[in-house]
N, C-alpha and C. Protein backbone atom coordinates (compact mmCIF):
# COMPACT_ATOMS: atom_id res chain seq x y z
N UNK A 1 116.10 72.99 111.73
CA UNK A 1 115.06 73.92 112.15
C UNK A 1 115.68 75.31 112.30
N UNK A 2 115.18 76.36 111.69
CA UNK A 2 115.67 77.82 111.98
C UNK A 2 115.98 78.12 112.87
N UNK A 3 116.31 79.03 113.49
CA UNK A 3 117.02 79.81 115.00
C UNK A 3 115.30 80.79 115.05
N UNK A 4 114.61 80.81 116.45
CA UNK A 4 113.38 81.86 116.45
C UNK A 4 114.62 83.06 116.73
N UNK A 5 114.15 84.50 115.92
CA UNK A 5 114.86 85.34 115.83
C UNK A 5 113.98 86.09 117.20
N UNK A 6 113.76 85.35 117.85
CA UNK A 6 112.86 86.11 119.33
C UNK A 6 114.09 85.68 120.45
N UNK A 7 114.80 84.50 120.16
CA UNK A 7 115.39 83.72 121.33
C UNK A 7 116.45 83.52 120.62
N UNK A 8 117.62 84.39 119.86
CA UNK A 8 118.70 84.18 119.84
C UNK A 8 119.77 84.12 120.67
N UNK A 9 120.87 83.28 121.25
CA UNK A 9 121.10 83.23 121.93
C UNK A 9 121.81 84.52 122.07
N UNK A 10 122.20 84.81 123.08
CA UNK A 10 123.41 86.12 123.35
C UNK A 10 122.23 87.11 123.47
N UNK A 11 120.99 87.25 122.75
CA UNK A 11 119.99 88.38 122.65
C UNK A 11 118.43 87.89 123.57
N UNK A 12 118.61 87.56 124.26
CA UNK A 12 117.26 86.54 124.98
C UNK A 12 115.98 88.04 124.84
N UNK A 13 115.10 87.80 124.60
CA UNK A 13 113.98 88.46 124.17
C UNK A 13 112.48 88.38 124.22
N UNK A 14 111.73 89.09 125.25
CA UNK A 14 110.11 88.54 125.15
C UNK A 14 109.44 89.23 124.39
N UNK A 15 108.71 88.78 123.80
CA UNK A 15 107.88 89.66 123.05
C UNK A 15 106.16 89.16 123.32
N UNK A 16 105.23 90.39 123.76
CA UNK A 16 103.92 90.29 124.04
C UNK A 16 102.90 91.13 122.88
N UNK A 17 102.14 90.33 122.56
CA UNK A 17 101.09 91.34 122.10
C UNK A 17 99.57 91.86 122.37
N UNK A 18 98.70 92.09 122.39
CA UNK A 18 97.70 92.88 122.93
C UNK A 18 96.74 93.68 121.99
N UNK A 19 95.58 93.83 121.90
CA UNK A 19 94.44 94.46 121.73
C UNK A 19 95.09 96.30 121.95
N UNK A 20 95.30 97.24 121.22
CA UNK A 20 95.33 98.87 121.40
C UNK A 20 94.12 99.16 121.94
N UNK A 21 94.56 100.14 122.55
CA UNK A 21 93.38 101.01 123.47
C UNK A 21 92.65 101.18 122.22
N UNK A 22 90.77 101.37 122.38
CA UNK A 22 90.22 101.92 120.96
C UNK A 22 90.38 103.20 120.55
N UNK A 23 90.41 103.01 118.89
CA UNK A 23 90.49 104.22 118.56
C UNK A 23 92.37 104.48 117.71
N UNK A 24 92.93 103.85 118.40
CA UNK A 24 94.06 103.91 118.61
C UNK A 24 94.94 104.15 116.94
N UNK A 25 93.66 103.56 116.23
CA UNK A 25 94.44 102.92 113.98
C UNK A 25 94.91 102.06 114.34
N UNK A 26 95.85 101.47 114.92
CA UNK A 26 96.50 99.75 114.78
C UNK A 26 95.60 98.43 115.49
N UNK A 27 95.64 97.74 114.78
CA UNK A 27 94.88 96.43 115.19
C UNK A 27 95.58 95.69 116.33
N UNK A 28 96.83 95.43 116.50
CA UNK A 28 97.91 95.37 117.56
C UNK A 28 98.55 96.05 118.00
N UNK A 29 99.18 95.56 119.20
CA UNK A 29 100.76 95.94 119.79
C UNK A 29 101.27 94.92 119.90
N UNK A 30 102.68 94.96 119.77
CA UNK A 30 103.25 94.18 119.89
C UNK A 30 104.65 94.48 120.57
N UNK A 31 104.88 93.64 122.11
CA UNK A 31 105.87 94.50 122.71
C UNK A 31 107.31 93.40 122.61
N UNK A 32 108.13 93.87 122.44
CA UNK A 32 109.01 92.93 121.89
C UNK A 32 110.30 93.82 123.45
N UNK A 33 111.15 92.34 124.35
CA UNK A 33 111.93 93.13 125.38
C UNK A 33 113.39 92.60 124.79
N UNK A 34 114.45 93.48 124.91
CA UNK A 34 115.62 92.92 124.57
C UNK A 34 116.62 92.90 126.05
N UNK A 35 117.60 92.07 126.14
CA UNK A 35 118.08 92.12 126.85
C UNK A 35 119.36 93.35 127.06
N UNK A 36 119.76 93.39 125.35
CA UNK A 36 120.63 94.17 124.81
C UNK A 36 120.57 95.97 124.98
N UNK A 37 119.02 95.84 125.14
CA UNK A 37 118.68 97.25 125.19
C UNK A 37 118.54 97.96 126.57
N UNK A 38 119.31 98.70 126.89
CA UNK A 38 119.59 99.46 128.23
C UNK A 38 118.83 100.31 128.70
N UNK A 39 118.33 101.51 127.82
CA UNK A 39 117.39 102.68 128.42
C UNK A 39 116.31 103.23 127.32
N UNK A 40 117.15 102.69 125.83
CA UNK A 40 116.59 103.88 124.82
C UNK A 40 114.92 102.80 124.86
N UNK A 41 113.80 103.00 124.07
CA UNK A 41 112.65 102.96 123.90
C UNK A 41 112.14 103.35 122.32
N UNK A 42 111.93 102.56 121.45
CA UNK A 42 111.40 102.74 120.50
C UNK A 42 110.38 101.72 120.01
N UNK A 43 109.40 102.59 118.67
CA UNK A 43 108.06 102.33 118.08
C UNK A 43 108.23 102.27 116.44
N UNK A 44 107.57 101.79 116.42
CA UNK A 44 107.13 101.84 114.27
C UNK A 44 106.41 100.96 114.35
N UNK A 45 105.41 101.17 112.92
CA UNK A 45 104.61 100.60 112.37
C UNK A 45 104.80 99.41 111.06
N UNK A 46 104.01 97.79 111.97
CA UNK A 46 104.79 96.87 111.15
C UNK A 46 103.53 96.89 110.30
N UNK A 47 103.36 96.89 109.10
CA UNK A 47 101.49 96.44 108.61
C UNK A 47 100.69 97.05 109.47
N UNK A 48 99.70 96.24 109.82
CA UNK A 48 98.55 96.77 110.80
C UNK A 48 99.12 96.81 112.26
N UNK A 49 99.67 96.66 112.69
CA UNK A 49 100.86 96.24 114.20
C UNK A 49 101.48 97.27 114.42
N UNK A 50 101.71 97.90 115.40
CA UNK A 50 102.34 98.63 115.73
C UNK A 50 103.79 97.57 117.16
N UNK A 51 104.87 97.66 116.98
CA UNK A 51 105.90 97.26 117.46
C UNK A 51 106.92 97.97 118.29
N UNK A 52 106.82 97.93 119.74
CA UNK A 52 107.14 98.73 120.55
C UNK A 52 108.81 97.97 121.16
N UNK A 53 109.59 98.65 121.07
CA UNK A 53 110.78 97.94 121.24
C UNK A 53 111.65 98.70 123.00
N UNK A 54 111.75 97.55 123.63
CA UNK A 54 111.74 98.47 125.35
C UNK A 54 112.94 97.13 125.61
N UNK A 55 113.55 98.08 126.94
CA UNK A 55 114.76 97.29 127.48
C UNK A 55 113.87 95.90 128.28
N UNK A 56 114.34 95.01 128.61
CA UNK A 56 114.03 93.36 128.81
C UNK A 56 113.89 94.04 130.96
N UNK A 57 114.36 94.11 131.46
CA UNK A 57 114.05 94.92 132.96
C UNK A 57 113.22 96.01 133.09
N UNK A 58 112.70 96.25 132.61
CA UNK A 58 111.42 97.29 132.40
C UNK A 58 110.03 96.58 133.08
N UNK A 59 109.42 97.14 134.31
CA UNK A 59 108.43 96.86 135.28
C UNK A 59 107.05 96.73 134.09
N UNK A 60 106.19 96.25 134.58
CA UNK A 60 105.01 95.92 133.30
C UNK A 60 104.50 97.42 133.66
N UNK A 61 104.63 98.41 135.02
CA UNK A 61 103.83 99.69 135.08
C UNK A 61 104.39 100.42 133.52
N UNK A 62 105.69 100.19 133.73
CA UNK A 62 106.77 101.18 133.16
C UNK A 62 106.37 100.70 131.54
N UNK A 63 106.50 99.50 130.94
CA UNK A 63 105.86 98.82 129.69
C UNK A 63 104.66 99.78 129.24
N UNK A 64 103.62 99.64 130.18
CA UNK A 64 101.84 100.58 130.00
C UNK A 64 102.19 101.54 129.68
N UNK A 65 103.06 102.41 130.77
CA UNK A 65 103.38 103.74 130.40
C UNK A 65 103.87 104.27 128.74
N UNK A 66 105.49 103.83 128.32
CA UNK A 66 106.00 104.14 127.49
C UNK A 66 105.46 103.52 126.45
N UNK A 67 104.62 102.09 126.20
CA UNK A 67 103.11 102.10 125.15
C UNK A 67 102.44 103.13 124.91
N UNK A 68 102.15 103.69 125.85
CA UNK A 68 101.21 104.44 125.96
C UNK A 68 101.58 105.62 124.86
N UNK A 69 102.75 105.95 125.68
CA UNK A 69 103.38 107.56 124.91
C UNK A 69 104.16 106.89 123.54
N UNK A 70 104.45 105.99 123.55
CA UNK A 70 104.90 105.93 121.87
C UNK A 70 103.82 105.76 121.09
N UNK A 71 102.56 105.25 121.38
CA UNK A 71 101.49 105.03 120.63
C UNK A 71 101.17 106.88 119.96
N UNK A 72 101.43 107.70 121.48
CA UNK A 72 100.93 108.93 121.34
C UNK A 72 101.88 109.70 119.98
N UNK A 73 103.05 109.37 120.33
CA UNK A 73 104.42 109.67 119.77
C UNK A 73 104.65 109.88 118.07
N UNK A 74 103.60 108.24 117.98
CA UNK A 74 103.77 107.84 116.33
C UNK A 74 102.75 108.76 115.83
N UNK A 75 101.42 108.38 116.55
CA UNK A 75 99.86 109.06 115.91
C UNK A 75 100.64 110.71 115.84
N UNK A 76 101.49 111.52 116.28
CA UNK A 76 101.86 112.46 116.67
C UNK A 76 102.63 112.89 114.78
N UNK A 77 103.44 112.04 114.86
CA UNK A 77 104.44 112.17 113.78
C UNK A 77 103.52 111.99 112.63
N UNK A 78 102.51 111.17 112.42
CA UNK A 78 102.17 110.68 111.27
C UNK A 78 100.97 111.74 110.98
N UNK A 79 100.35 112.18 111.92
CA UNK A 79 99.64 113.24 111.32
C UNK A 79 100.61 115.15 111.12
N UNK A 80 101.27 114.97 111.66
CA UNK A 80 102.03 115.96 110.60
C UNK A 80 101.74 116.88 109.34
N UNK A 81 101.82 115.98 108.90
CA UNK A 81 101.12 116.43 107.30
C UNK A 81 99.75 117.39 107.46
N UNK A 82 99.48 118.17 107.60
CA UNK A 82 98.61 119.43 107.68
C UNK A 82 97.44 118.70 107.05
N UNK A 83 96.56 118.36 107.05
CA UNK A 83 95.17 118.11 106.50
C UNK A 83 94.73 119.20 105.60
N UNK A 84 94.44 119.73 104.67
CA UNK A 84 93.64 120.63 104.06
C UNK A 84 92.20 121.05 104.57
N UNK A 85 91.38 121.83 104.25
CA UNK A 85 90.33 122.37 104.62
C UNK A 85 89.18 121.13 104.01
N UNK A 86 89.46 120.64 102.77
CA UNK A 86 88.86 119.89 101.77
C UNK A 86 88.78 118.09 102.85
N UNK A 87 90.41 118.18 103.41
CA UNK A 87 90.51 116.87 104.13
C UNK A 87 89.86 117.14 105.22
N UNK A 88 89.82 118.36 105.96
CA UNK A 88 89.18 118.28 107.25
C UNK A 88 87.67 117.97 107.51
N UNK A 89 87.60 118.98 105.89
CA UNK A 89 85.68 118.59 105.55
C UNK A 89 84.96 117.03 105.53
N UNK A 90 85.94 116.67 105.05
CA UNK A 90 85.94 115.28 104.31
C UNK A 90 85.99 114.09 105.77
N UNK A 91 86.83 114.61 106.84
CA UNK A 91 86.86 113.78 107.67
C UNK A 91 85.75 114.47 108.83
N UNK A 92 85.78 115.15 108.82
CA UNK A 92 84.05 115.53 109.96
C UNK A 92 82.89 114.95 109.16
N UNK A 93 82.85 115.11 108.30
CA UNK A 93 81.59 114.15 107.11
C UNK A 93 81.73 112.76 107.93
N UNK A 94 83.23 111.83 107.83
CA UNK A 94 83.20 110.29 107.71
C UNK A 94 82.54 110.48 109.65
N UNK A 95 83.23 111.24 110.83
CA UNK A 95 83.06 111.17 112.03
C UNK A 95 81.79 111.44 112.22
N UNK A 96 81.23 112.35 111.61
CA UNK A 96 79.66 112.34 111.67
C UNK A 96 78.73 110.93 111.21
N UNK A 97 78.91 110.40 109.95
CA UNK A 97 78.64 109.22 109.88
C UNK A 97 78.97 108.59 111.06
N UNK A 98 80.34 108.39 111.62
CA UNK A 98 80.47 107.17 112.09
C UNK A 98 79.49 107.27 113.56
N UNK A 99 79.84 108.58 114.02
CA UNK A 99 79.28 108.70 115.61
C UNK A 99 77.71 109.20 116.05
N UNK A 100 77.04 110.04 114.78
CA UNK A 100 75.79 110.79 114.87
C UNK A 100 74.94 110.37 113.61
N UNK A 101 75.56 109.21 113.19
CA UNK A 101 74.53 108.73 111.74
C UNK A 101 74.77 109.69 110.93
N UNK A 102 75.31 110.39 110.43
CA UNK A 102 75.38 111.46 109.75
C UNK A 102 74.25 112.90 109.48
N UNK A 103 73.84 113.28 111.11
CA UNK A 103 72.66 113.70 110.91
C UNK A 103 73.55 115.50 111.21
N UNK A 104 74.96 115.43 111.90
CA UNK A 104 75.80 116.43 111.78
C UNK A 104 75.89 117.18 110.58
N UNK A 105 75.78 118.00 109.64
CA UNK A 105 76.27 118.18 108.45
C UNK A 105 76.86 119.97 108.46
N UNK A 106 78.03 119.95 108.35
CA UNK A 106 78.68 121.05 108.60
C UNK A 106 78.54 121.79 106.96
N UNK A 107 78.52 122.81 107.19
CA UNK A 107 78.24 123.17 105.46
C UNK A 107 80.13 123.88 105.14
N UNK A 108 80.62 124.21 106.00
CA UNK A 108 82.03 124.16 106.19
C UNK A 108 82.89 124.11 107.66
N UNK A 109 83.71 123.55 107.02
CA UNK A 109 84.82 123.35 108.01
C UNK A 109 86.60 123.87 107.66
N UNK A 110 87.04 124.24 108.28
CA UNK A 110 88.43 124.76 108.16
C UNK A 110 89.27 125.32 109.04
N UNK A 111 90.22 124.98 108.90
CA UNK A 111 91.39 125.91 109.86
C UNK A 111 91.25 127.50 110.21
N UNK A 112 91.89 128.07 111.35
CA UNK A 112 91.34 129.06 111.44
C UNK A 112 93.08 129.69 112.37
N UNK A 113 93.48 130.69 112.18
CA UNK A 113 94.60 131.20 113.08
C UNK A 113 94.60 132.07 114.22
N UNK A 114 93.33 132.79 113.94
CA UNK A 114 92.67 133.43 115.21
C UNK A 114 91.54 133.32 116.13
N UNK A 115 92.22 132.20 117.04
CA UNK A 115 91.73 131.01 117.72
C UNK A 115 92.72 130.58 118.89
N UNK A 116 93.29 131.17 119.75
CA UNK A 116 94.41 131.34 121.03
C UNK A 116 93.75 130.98 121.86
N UNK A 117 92.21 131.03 122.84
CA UNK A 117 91.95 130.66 123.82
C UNK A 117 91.12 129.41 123.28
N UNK A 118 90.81 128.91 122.24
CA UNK A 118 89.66 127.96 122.13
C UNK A 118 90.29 127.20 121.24
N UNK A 119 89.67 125.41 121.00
CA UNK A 119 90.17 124.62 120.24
C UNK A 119 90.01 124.66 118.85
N UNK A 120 88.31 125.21 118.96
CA UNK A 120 87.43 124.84 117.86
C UNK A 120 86.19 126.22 118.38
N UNK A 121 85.18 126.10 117.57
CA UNK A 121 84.40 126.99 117.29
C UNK A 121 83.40 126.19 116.48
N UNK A 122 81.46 126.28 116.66
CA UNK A 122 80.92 126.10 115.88
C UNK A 122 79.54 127.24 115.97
N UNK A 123 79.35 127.75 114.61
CA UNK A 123 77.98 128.59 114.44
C UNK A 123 77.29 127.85 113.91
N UNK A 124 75.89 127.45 114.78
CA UNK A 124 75.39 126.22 114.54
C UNK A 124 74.18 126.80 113.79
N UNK A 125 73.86 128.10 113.39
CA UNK A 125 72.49 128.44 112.62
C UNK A 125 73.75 128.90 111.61
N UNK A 126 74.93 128.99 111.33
CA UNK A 126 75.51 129.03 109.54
C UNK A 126 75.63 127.97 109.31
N UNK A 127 75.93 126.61 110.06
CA UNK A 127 76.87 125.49 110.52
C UNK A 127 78.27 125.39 110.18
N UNK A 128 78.70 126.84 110.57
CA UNK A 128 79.93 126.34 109.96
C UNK A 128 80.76 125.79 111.32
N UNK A 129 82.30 125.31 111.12
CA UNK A 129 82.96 124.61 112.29
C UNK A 129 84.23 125.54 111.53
N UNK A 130 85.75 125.87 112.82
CA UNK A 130 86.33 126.17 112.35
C UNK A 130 87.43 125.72 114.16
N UNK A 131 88.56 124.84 113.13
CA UNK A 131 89.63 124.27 114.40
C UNK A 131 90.80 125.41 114.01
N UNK A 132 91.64 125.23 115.58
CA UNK A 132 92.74 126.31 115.58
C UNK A 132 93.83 125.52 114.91
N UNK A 133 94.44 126.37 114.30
CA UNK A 133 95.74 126.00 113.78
C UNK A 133 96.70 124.88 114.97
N UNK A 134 96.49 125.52 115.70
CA UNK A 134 97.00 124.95 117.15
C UNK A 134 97.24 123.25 117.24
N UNK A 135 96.17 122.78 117.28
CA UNK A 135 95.62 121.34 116.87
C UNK A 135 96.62 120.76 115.48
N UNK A 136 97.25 121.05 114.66
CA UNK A 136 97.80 120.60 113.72
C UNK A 136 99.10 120.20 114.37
N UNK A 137 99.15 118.80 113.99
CA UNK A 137 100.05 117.99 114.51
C UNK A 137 99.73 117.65 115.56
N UNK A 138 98.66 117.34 116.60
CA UNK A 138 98.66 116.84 117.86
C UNK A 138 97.89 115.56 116.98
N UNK A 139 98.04 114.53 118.21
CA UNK A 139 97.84 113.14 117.53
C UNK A 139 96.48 113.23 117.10
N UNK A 140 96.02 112.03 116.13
CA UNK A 140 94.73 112.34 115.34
C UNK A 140 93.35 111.90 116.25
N UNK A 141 93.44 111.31 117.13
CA UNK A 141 92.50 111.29 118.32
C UNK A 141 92.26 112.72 119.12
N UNK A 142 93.04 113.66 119.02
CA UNK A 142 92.76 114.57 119.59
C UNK A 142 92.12 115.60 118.67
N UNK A 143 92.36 115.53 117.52
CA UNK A 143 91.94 116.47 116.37
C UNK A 143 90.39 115.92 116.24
N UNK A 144 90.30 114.30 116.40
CA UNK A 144 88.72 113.91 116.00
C UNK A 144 88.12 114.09 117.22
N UNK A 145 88.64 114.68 118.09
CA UNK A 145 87.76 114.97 119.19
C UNK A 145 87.11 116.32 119.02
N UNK A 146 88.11 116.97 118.97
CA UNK A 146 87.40 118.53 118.84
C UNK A 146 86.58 118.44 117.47
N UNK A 147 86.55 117.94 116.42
CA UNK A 147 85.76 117.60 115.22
C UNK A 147 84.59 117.22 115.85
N UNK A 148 84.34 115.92 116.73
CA UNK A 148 83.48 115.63 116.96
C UNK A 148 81.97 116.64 118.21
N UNK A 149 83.06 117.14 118.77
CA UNK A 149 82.53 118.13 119.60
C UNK A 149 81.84 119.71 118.86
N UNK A 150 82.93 119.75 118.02
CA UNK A 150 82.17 120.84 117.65
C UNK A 150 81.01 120.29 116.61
N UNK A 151 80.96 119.16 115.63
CA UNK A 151 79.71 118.64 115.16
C UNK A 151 78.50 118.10 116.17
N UNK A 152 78.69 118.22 117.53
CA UNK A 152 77.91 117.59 118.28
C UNK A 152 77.38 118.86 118.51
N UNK A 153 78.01 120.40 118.30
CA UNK A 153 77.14 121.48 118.57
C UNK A 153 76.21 121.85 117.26
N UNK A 154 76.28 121.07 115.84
CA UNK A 154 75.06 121.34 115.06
C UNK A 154 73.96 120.46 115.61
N UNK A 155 73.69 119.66 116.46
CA UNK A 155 72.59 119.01 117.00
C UNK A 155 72.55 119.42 117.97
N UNK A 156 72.92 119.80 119.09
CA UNK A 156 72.66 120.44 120.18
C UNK A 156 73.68 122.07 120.65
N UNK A 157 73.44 123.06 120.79
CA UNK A 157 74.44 124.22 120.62
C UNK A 157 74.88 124.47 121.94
N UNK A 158 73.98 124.15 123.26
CA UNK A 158 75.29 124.05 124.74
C UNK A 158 75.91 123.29 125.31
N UNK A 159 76.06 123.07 126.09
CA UNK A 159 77.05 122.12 126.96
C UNK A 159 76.13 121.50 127.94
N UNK A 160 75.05 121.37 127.76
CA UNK A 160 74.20 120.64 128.41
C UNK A 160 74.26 118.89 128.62
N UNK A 161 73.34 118.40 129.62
CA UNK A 161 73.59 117.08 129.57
C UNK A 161 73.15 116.16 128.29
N UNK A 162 72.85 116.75 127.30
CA UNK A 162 72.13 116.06 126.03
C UNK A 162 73.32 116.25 125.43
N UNK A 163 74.31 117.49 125.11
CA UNK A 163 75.51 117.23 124.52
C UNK A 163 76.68 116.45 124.97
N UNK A 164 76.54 116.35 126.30
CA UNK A 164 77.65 115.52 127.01
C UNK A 164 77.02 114.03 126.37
N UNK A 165 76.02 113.62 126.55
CA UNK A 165 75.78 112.43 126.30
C UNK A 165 75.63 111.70 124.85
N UNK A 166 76.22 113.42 123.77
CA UNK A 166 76.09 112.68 122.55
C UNK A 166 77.88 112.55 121.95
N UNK A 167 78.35 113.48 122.94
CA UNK A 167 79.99 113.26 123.23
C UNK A 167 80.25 112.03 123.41
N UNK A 168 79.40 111.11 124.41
CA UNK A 168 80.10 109.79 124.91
C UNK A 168 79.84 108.44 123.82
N UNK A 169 79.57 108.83 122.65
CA UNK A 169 79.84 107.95 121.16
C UNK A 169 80.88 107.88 121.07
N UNK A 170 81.70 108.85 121.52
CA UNK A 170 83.08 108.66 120.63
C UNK A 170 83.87 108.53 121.98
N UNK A 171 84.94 107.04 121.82
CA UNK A 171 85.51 106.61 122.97
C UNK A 171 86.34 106.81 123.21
N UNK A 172 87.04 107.64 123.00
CA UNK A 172 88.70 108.27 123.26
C UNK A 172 88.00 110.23 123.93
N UNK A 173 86.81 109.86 124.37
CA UNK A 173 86.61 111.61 124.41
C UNK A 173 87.70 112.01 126.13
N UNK A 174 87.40 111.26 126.86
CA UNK A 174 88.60 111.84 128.12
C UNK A 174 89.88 111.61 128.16
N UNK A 175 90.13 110.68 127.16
CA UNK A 175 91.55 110.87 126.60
C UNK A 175 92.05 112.16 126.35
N UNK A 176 91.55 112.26 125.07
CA UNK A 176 91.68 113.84 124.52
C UNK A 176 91.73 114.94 125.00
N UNK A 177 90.32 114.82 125.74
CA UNK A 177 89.93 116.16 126.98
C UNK A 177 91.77 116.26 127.44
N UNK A 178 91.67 114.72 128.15
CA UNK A 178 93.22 115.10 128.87
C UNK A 178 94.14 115.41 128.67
N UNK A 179 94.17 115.26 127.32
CA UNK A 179 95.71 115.51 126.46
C UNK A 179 95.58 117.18 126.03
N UNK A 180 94.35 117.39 126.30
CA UNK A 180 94.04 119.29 125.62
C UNK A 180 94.65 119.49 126.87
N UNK A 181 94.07 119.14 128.19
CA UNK A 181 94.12 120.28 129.36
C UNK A 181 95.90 119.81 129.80
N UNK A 182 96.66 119.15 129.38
CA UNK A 182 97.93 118.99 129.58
C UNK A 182 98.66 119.43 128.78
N UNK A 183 98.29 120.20 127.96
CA UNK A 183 99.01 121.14 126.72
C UNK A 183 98.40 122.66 127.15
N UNK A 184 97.11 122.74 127.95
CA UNK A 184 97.22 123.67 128.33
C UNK A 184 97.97 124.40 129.74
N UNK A 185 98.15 123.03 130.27
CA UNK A 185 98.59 123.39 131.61
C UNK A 185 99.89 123.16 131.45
N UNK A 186 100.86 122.88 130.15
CA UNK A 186 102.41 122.88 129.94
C UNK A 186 102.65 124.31 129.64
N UNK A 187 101.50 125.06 129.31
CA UNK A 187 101.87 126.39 128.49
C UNK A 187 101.78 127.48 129.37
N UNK A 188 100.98 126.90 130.74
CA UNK A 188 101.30 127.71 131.89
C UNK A 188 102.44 127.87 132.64
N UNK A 189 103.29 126.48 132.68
CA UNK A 189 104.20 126.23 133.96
C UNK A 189 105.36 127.51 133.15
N UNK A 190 106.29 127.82 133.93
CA UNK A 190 107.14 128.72 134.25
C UNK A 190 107.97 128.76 133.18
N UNK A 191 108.64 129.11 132.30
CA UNK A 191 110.08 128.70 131.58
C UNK A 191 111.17 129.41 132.23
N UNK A 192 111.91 128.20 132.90
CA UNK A 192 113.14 128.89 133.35
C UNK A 192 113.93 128.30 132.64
N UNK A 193 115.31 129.48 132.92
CA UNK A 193 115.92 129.92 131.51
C UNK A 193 117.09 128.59 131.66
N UNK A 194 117.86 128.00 130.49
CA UNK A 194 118.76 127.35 130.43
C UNK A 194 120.20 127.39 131.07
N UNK A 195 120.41 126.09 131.53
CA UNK A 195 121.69 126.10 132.81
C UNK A 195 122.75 126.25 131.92
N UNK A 196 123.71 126.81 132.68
CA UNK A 196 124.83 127.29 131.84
C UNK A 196 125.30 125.86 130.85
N UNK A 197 125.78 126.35 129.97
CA UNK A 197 126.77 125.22 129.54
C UNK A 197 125.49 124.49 128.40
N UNK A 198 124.96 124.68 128.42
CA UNK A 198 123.42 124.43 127.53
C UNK A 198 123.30 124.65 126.45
């Protein structure tokens, strides 16, 4: 009978898997603990699985946590790749389908560089939508948020309780919110300057 490469000896190892928060692109997690592994923390993508690799003494709080942020970590890296104006169009089209029946229809969408206090922007009698450069590279849950928000202003144009409530289709929306206002509130705190020897 083979050796399980989970329970080699000298390497004793648990490995759990789990349902991703929605929204998330992977169909799993899968948390795999080594005994071998001391502090470092790593992620990649196996197939549809995502495989989170953490030291074997690690508290289940501490597990949630660093899931959490490598999930953020990967979605982070993998959208990278700049989307085009053509891709951005293309994916507010599929989010409109998916969240408003496709009754959203932006006649354009595109990047925009002069855009410092705001995420996104929509003129809902041109319909056009236009996201800040800013947003490129933050994980892709946060990009389909502001997509979705600003297509939620061609059906409704304020912030009223009819737009909040056509916001709550899409289930990662206080995620996101949170991950905007913690990029905004990193860009406040102080920069003090580097300790010697640095």
């Amino acid at each position: 009978m083979p050796a399980d490469p989970l329970h080699r000896a000298g390497n004793p190892q648990r490995s759990t898997t789990s349902q991703p928060p929605s929204g998330s692109g992977a169909s799993a997690i899968e948390v795999r603990r080594s005994a071998r592994r001391r502090r470092t923390v790593s992620a990649y993508r196996e197939g549809d699985r995502t495989v989170v690799l953490i030291p074997a003494r690690m508290s289940e709080a501490e597990e949630q946590r660093w899931v959490t942020f490598m999930l953020d970590k990967l979605a982070a890296q993998e959208n990278k790749r700049v989307l085009g104006d053509t891709e951005l169009s293309e994916r507010a089209a599929r989010l409109s389908e998916l969240y408003f029946d496709g009754r959203a229809r932006p006649t354009s969408v595109r990047w925009v560089t002069n855009q410092n206090t705001r995420w996104g922007s929509c003129t809902p009698a041109e319909g056009s939508i236009r996201l800040s450069h800013r947003l490129q590279g933050m994980p892709e849950y946060v990009v389909d948020y502001v997509l979705v928000h600003e297509l939620a202003h061609l059906l409704v144009p304020g912030h009223g309780a009819d737009f909040w409530r056509l916001l709550e289709a899409y289930p990662r929306t206080e995620r996101a919110r949170g991950y905007l206002e913690g990029v905004v509130a990193a860009d406040r705190l102080p920069h003090l300057p580097a300790a010697r020897g640095e």
